[in-house]
PDB file of N, CA and C in Angstrom:
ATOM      1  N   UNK A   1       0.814  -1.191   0.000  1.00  0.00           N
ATOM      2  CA  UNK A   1       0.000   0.000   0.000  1.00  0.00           C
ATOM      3  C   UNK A   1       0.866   1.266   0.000  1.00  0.00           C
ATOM      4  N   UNK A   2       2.176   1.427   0.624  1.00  0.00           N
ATOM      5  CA  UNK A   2       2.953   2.211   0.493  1.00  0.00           C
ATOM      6  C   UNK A   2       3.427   2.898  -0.732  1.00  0.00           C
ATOM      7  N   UNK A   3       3.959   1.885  -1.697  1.00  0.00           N
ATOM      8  CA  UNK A   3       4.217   2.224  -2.925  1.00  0.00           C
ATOM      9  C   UNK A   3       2.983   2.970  -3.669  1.00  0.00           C
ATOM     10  N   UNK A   4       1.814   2.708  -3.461  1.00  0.00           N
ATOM     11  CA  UNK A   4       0.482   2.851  -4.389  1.00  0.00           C
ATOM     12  C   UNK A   4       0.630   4.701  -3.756  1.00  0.00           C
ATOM     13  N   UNK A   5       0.899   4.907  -2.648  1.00  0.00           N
ATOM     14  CA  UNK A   5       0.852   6.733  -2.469  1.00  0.00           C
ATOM     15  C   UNK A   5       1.892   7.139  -2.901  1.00  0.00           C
ATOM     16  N   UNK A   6       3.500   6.253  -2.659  1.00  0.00           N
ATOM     17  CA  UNK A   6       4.545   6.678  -3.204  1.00  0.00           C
ATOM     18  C   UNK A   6       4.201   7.454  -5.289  1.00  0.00           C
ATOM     19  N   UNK A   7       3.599   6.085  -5.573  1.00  0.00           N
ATOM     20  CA  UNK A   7       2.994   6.069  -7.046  1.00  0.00           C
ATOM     21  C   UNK A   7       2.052   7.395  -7.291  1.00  0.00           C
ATOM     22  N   UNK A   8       1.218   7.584  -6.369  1.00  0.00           N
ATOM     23  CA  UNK A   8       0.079   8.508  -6.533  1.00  0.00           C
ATOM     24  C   UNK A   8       1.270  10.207  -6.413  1.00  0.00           C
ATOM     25  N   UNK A   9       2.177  10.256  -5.629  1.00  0.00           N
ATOM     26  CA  UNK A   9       2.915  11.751  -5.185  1.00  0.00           C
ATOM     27  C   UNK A   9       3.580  11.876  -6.441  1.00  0.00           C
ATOM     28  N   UNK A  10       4.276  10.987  -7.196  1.00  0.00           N
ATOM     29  CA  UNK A  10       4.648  11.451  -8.280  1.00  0.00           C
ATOM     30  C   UNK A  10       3.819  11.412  -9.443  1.00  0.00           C
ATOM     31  N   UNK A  11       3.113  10.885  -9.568  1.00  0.00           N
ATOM     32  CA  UNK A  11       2.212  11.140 -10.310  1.00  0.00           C
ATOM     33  C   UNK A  11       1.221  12.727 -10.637  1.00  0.00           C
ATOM     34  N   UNK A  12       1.213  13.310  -9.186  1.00  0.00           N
ATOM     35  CA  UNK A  12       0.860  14.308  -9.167  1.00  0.00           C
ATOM     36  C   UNK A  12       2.219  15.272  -9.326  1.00  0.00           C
ATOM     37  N   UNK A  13       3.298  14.988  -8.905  1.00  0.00           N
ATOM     38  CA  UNK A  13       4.169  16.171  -9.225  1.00  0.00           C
ATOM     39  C   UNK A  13       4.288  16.120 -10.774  1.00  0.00           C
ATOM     40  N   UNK A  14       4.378  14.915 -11.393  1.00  0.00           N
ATOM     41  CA  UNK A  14       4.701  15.330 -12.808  1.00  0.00           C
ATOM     42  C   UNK A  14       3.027  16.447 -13.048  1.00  0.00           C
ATOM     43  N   UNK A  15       1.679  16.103 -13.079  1.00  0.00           N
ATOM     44  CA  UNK A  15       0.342  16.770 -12.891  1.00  0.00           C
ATOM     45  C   UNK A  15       1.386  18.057 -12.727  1.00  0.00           C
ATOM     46  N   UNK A  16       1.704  18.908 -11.589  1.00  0.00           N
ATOM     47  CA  UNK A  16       2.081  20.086 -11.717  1.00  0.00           C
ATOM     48  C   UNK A  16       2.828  20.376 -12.167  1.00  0.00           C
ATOM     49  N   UNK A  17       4.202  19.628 -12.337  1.00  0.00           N
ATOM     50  CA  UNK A  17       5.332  20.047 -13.455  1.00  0.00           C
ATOM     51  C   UNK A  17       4.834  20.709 -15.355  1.00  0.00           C
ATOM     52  N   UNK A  18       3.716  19.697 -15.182  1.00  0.00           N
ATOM     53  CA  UNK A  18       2.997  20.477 -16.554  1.00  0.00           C
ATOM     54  C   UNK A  18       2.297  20.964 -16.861  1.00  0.00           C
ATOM     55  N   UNK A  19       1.448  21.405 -15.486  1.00  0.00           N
ATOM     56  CA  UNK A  19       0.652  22.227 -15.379  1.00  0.00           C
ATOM     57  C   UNK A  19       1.486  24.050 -15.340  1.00  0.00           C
ATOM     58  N   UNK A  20       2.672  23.436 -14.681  1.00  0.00           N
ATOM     59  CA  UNK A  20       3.465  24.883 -14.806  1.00  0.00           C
ATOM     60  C   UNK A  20       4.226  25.113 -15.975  1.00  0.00           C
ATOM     61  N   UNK A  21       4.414  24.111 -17.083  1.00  0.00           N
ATOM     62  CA  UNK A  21       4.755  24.368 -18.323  1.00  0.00           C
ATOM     63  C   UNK A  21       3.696  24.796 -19.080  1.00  0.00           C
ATOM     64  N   UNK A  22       2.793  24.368 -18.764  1.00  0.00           N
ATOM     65  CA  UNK A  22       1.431  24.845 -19.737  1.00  0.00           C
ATOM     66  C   UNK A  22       1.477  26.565 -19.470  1.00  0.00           C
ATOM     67  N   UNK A  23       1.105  26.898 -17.823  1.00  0.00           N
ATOM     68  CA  UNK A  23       1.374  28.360 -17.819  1.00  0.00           C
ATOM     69  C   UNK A  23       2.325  29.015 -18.401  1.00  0.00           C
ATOM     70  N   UNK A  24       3.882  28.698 -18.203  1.00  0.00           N
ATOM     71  CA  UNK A  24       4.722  29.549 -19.068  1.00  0.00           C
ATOM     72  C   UNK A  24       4.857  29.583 -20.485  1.00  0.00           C
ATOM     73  N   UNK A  25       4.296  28.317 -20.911  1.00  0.00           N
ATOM     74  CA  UNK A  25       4.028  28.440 -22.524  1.00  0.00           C
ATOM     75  C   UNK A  25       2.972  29.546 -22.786  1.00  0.00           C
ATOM     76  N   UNK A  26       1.764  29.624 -21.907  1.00  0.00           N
ATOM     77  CA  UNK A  26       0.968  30.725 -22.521  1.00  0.00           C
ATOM     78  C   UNK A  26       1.497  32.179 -21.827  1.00  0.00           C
ATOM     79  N   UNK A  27       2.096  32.005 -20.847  1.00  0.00           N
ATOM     80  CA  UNK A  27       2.826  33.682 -20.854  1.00  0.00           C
ATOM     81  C   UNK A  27       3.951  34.139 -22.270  1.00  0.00           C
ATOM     82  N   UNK A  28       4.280  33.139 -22.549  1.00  0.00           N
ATOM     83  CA  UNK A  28       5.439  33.479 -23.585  1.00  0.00           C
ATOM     84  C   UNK A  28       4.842  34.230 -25.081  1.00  0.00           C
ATOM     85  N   UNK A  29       3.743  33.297 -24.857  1.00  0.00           N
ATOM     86  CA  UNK A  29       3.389  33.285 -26.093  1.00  0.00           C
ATOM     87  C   UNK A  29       2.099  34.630 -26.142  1.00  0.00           C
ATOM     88  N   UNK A  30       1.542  34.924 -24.889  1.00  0.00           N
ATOM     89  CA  UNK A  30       0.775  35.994 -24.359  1.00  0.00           C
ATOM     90  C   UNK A  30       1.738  37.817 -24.592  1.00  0.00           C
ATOM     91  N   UNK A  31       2.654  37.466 -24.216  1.00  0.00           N
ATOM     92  CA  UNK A  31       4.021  38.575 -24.079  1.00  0.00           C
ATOM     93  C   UNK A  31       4.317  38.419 -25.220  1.00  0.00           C
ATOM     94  N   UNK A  32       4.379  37.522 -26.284  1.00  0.00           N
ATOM     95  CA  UNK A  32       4.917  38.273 -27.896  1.00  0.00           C
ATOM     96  C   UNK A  32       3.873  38.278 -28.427  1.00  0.00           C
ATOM     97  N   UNK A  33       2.553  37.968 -28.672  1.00  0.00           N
ATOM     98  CA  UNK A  33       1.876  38.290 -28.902  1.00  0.00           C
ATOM     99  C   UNK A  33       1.518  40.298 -29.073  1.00  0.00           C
ATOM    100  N   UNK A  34       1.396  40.280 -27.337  1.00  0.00           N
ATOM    101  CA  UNK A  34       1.423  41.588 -26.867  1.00  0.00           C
ATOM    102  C   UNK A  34       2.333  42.674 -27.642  1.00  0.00           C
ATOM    103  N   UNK A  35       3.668  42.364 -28.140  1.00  0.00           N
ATOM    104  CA  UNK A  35       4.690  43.296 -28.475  1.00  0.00           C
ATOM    105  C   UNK A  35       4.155  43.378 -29.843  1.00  0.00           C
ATOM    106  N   UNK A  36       3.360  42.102 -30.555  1.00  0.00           N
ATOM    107  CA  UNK A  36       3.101  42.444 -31.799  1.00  0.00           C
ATOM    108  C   UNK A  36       2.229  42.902 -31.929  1.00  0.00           C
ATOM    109  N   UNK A  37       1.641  43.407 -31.108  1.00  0.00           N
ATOM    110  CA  UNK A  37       0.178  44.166 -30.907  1.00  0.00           C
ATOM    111  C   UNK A  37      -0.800  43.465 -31.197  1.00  0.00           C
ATOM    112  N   UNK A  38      -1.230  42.429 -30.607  1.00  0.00           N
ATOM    113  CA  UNK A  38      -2.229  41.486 -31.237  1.00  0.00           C
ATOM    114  C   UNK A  38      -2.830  40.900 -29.702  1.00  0.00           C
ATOM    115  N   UNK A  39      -4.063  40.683 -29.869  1.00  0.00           N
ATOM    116  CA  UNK A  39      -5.042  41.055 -28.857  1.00  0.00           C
ATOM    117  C   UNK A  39      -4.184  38.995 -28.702  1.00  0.00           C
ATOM    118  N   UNK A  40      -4.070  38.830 -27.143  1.00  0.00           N
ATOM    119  CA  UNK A  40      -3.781  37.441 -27.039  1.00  0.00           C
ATOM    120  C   UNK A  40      -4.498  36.749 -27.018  1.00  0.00           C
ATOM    121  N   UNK A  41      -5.741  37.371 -26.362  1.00  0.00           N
ATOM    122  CA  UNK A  41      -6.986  36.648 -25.536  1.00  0.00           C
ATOM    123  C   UNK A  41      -7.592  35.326 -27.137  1.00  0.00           C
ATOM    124  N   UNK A  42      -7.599  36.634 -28.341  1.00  0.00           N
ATOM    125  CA  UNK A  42      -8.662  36.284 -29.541  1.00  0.00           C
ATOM    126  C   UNK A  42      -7.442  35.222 -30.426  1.00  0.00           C
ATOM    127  N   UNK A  43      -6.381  35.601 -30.366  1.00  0.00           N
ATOM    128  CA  UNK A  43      -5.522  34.536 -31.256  1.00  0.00           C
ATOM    129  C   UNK A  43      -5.157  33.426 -30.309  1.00  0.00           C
ATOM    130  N   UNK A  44      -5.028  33.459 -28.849  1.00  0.00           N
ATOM    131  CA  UNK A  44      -5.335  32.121 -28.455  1.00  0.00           C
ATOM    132  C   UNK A  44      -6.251  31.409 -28.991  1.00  0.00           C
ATOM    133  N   UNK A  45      -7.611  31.857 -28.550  1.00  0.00           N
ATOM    134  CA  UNK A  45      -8.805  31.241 -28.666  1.00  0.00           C
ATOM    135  C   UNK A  45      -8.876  30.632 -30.025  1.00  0.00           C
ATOM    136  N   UNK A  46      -8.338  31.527 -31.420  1.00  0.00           N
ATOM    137  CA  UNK A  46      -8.512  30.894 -32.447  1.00  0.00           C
ATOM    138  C   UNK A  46      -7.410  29.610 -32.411  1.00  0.00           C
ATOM    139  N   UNK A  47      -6.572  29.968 -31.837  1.00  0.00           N
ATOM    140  CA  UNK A  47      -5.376  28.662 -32.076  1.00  0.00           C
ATOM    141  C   UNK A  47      -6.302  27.619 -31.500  1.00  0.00           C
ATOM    142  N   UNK A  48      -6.964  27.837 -30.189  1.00  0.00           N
ATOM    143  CA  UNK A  48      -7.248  26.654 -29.440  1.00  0.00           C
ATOM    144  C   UNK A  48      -8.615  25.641 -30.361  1.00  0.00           C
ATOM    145  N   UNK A  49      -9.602  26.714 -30.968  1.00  0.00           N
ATOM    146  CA  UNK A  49     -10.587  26.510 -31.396  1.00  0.00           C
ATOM    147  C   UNK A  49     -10.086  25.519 -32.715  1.00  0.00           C
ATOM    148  N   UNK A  50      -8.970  26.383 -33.603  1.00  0.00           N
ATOM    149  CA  UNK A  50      -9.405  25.746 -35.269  1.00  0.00           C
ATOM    150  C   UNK A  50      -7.770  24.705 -35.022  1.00  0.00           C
ATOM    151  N   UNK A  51      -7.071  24.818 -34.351  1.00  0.00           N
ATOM    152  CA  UNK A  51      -5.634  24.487 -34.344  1.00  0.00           C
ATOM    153  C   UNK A  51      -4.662  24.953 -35.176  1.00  0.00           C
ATOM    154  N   UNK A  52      -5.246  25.987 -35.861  1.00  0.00           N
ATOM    155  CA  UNK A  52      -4.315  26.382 -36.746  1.00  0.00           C
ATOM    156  C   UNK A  52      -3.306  27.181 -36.435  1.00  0.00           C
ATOM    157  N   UNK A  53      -2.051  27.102 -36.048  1.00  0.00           N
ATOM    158  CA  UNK A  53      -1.077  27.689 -35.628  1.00  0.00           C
ATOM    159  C   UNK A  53      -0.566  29.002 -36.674  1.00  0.00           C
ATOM    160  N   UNK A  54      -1.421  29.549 -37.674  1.00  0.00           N
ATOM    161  CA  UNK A  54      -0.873  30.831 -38.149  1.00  0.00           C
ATOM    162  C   UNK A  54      -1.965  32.052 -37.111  1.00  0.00           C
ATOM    163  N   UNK A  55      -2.846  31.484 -35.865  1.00  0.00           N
ATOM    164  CA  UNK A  55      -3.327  32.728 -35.308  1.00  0.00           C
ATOM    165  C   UNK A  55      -1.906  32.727 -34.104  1.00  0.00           C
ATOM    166  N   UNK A  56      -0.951  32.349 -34.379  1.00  0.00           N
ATOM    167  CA  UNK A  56       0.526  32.736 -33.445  1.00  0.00           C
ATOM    168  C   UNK A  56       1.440  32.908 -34.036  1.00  0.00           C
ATOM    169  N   UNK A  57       2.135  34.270 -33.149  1.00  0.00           N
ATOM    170  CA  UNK A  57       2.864  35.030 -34.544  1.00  0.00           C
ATOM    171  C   UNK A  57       4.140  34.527 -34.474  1.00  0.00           C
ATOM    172  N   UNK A  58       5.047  34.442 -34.896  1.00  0.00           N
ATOM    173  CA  UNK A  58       6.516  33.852 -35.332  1.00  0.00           C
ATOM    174  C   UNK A  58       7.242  34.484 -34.081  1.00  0.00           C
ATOM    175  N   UNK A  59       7.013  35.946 -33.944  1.00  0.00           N
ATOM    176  CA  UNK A  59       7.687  36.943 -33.172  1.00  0.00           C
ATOM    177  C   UNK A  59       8.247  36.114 -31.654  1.00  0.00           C
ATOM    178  N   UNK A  60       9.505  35.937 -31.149  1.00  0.00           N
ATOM    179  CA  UNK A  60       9.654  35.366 -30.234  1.00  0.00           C
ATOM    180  C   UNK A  60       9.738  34.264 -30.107  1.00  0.00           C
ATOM    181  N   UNK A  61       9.511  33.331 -31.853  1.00  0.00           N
ATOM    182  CA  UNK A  61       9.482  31.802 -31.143  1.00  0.00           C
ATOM    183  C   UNK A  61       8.278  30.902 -30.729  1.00  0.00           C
ATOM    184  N   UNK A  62       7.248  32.225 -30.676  1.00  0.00           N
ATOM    185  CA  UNK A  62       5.948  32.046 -30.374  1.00  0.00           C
ATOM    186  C   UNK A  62       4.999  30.877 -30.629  1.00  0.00           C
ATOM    187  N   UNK A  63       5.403  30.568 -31.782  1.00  0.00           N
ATOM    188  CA  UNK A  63       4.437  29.401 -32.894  1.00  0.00           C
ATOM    189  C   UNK A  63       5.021  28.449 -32.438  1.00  0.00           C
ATOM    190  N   UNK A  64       6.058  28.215 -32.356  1.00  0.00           N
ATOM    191  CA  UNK A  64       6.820  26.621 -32.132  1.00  0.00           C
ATOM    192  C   UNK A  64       6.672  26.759 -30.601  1.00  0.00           C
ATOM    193  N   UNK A  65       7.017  27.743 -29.670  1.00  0.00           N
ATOM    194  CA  UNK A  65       6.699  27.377 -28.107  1.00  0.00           C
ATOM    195  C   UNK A  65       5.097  26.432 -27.967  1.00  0.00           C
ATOM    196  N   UNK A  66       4.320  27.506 -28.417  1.00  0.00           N
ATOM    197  CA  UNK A  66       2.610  26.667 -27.903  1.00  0.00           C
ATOM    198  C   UNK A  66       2.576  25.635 -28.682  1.00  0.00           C
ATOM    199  N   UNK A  67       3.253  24.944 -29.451  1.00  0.00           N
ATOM    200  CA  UNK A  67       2.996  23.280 -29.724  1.00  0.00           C
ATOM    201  C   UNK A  67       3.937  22.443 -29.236  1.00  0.00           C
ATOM    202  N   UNK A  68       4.827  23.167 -27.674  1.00  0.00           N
ATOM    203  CA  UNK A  68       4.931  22.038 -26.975  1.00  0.00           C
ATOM    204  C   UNK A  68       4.093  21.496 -26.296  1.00  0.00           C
ATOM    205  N   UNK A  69       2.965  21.988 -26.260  1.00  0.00           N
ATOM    206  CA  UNK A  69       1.962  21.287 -25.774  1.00  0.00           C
ATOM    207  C   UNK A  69       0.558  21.288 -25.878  1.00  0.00           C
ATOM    208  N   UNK A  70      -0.039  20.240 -26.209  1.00  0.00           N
ATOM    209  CA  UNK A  70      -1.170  20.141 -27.061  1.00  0.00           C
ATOM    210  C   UNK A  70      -2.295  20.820 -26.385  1.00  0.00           C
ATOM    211  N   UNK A  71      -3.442  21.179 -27.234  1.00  0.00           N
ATOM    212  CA  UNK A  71      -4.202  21.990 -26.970  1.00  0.00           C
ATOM    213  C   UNK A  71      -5.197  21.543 -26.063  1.00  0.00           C
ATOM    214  N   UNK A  72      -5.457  20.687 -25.848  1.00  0.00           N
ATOM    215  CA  UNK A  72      -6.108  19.843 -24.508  1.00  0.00           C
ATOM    216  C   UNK A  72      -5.526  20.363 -23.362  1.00  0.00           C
ATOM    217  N   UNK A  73      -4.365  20.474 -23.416  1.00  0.00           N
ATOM    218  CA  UNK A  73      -3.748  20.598 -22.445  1.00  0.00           C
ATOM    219  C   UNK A  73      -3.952  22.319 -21.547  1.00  0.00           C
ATOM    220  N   UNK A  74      -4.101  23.063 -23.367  1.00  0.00           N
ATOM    221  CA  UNK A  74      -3.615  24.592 -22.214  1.00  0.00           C
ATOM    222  C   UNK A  74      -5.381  25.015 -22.056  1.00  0.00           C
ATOM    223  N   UNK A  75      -6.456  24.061 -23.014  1.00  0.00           N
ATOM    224  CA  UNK A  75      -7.788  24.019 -22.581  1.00  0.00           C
ATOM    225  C   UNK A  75      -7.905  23.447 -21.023  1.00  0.00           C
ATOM    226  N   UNK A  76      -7.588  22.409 -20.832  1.00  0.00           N
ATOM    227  CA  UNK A  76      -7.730  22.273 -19.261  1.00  0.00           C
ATOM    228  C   UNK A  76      -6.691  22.929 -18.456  1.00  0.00           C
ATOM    229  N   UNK A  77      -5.856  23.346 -18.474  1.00  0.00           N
ATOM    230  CA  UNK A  77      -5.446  24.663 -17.709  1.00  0.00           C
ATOM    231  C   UNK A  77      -5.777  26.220 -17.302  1.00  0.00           C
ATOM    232  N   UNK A  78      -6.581  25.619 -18.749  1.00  0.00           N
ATOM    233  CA  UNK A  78      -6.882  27.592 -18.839  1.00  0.00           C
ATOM    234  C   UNK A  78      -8.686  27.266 -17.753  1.00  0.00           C
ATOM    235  N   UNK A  79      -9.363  25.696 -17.931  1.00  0.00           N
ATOM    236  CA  UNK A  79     -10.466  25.739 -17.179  1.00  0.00           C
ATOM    237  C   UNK A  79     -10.279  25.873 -15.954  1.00  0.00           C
ATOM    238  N   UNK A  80      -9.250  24.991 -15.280  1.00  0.00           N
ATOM    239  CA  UNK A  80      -8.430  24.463 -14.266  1.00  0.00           C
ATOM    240  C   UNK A  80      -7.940  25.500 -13.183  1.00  0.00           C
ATOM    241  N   UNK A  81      -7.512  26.989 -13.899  1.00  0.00           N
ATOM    242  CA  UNK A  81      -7.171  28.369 -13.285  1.00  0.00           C
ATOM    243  C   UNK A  81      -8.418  28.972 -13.154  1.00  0.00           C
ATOM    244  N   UNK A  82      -9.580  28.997 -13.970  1.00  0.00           N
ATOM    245  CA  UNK A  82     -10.837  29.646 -13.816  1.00  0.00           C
ATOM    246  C   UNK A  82     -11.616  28.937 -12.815  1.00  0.00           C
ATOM    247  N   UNK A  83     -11.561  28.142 -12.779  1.00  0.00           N
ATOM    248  CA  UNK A  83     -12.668  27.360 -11.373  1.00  0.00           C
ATOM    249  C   UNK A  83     -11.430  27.221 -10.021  1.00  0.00           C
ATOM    250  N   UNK A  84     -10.357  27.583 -10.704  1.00  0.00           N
ATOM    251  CA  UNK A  84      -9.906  27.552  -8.585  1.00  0.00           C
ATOM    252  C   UNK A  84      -9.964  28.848  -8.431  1.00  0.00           C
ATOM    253  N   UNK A  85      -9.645  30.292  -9.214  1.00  0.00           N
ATOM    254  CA  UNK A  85     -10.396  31.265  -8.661  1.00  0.00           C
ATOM    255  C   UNK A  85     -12.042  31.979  -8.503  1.00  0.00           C
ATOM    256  N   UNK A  86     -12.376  31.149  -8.765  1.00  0.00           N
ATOM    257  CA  UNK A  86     -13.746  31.157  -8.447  1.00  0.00           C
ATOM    258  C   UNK A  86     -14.316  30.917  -6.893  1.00  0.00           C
TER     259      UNK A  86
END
């Protein structure tokens, strides 16, 4: 039974290890966005919606950062931050 919580603690640290990559991928990509003057909120949403990675601009690296990780992913993060401040 020991091992099965040992199993369960890392299991959850990796859970936050990529839960905190998910956040800095969308600050990165939020912040060049921003410099290119482009509203983040609406070219996320289109990235997340159609997957098409031309609503992220090149500027910074931007395009290739947010497909380290799939869009499931920064969808349940982005739900995941809205219902714990709630």
């Amino acid at each position: 039974m020991g091992e099965r919580m040992d199993e369960t603690r890392v299991i959850q640290k990796i859970e936050t290890d990529r839960r905190q990559q998910v956040r800095e991928v969308l600050q990165q990509v939020s912040a060049a966005l921003k410099e290119k003057g482009y509203n983040p909120t609406f070219h996320i949403t289109g990235y997340l919606l159609s997957g098409d990675p031309a609503y992220i601009t090149y500027h910074q690296n931007a395009r290739n950062i947010i497909r380290r990780v799939e869009r499931d992913e920064i969808l349940e993060e982005l739900i995941n931050s809205y219902l714990e401040r709630r």
